[in-house]
C-alpha atoms as a PDB file:
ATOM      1  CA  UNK A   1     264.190 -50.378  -7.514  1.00  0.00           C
ATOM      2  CA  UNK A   2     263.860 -49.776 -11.017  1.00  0.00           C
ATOM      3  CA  UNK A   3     260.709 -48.447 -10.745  1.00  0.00           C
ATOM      4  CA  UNK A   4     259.466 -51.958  -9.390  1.00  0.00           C
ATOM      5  CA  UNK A   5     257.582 -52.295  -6.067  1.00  0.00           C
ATOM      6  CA  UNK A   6     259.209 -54.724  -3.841  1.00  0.00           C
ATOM      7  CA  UNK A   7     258.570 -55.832  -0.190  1.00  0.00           C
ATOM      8  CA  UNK A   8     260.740 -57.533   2.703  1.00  0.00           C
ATOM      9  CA  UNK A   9     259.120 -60.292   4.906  1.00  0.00           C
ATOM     10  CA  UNK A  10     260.294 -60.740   8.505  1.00  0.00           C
ATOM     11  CA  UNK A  11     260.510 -64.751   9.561  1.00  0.00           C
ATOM     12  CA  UNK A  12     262.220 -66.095  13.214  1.00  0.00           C
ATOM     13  CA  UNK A  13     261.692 -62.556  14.777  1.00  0.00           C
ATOM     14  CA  UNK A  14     261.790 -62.309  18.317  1.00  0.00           C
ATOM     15  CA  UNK A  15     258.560 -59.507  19.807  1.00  0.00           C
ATOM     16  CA  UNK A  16     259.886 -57.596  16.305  1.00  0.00           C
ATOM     17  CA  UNK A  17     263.731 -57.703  16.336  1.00  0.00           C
ATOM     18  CA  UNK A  18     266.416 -60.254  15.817  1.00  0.00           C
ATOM     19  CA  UNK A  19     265.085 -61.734  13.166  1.00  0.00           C
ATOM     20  CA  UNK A  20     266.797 -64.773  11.828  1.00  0.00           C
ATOM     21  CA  UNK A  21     265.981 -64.300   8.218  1.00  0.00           C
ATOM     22  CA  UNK A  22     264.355 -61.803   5.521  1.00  0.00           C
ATOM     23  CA  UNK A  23     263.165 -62.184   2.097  1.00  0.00           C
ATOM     24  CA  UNK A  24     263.317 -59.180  -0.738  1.00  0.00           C
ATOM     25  CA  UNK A  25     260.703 -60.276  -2.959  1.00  0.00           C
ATOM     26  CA  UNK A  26     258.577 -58.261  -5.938  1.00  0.00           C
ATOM     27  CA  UNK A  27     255.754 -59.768  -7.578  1.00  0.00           C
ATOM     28  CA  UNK A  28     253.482 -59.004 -11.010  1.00  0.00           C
ATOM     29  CA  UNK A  29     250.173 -59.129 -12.396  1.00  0.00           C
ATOM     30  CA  UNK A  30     251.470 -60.914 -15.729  1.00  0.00           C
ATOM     31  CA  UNK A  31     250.266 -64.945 -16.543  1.00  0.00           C
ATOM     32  CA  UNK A  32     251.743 -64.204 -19.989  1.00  0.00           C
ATOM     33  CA  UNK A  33     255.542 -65.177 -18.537  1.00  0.00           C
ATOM     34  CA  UNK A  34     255.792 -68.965 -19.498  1.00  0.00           C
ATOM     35  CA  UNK A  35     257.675 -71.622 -16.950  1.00  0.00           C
ATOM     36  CA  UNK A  36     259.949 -72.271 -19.117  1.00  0.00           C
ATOM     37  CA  UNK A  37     260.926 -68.619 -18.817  1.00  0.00           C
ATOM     38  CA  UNK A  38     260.651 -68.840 -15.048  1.00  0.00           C
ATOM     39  CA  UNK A  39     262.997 -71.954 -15.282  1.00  0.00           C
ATOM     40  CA  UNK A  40     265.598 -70.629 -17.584  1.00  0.00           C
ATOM     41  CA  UNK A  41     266.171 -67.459 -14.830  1.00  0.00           C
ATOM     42  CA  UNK A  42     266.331 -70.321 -12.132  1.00  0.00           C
ATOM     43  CA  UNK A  43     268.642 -72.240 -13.649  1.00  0.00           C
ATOM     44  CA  UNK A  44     271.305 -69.146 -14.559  1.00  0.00           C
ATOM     45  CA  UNK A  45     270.970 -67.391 -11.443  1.00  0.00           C
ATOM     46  CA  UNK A  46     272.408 -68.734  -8.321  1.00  0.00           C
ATOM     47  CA  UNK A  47     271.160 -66.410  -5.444  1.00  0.00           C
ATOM     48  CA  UNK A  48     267.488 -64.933  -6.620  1.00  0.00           C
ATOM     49  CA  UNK A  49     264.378 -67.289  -7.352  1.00  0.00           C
ATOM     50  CA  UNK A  50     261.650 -67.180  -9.744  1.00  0.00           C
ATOM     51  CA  UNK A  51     258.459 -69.005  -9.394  1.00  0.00           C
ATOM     52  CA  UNK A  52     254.836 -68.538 -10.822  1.00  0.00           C
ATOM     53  CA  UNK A  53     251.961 -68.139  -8.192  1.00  0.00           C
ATOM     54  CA  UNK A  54     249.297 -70.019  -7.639  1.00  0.00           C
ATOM     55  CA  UNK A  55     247.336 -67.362 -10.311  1.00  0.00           C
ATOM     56  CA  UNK A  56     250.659 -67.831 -12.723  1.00  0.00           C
ATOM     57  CA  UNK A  57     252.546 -64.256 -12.521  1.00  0.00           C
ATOM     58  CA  UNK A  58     255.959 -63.856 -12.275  1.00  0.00           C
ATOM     59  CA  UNK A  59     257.554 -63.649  -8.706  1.00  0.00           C
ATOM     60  CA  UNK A  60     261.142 -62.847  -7.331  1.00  0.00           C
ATOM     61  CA  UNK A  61     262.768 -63.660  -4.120  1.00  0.00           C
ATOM     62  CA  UNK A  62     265.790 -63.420  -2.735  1.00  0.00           C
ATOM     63  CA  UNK A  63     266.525 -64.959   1.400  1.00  0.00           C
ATOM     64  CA  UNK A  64     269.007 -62.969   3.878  1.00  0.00           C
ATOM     65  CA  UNK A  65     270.018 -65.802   6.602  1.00  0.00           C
ATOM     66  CA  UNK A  66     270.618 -62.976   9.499  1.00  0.00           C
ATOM     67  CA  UNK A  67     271.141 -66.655  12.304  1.00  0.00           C
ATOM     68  CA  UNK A  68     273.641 -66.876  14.568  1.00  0.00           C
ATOM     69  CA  UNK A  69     275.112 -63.077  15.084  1.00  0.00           C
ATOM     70  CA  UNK A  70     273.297 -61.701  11.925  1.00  0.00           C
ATOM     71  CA  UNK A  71     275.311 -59.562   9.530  1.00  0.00           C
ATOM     72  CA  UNK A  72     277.572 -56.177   8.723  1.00  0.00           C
ATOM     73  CA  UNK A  73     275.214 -53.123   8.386  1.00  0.00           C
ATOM     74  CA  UNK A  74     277.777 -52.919   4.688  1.00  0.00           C
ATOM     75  CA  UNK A  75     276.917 -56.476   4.246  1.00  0.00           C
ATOM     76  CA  UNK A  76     273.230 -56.075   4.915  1.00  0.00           C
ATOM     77  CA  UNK A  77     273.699 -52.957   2.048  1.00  0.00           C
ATOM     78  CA  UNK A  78     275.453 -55.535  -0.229  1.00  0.00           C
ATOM     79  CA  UNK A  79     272.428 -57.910  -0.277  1.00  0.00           C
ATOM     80  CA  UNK A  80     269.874 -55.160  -0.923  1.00  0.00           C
ATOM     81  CA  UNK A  81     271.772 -53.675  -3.481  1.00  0.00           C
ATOM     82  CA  UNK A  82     272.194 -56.852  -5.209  1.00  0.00           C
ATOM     83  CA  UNK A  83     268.261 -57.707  -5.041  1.00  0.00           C
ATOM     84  CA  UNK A  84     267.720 -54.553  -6.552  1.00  0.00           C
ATOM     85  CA  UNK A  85     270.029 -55.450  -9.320  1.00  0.00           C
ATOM     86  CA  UNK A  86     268.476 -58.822  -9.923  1.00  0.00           C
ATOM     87  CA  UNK A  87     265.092 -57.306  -9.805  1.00  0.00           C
ATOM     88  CA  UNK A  88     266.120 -54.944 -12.556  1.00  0.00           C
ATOM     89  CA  UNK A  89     267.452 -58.012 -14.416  1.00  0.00           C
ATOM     90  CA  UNK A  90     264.528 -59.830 -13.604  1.00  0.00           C
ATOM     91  CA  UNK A  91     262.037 -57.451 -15.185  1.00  0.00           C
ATOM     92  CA  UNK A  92     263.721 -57.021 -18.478  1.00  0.00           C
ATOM     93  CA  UNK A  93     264.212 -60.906 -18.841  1.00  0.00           C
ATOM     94  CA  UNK A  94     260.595 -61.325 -18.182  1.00  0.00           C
ATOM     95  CA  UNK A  95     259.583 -58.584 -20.829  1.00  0.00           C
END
């Protein structure tokens, strides 16, 4: 997604399916972004996170609750689409 690596994380999964949540999250090798940065992306945004890791680059997440029945397959869609369009967002915010 616009030309950005990103990986989803399995959590609550059941021998590999029925999962209860995932997380869409991209991360970068860049301690230059400042937490004030970080914060000000936090506090406009209401669904995707930033946070700096432990090392101080710039990660994005974004949690899918699938609990109790899970989700539409257009839903599911939805969500993706819209973490690739925060992630695209994200990157020229942080740059």
């Amino acid at each position: 997604a616009s030309g950005v690596r990103w990986f989803v994380s399995f959590f609550g999964c059941e021998k590999g399916a029925n999962c209860s949540t995932v997380t869409f999250s991209s991360g970068w090798s860049d301690g230059s972004v400042k937490l004030d940065k970080i914060n000000e992306w936090n506090r406009d945004k209401r669904f995707s996170r930033a946070y700096l890791d432990k090392e101080g680059d710039p990660i994005l997440e974004f949690d899918v609750d699938l609990d109790k029945g899970g989700m539409s397959r257009a839903l599911f869609i939805d969500n993706v689409e819209f973490f690739e369009t925060s992630l695209g967002a994200f990157v020229q915010f942080i740059r």
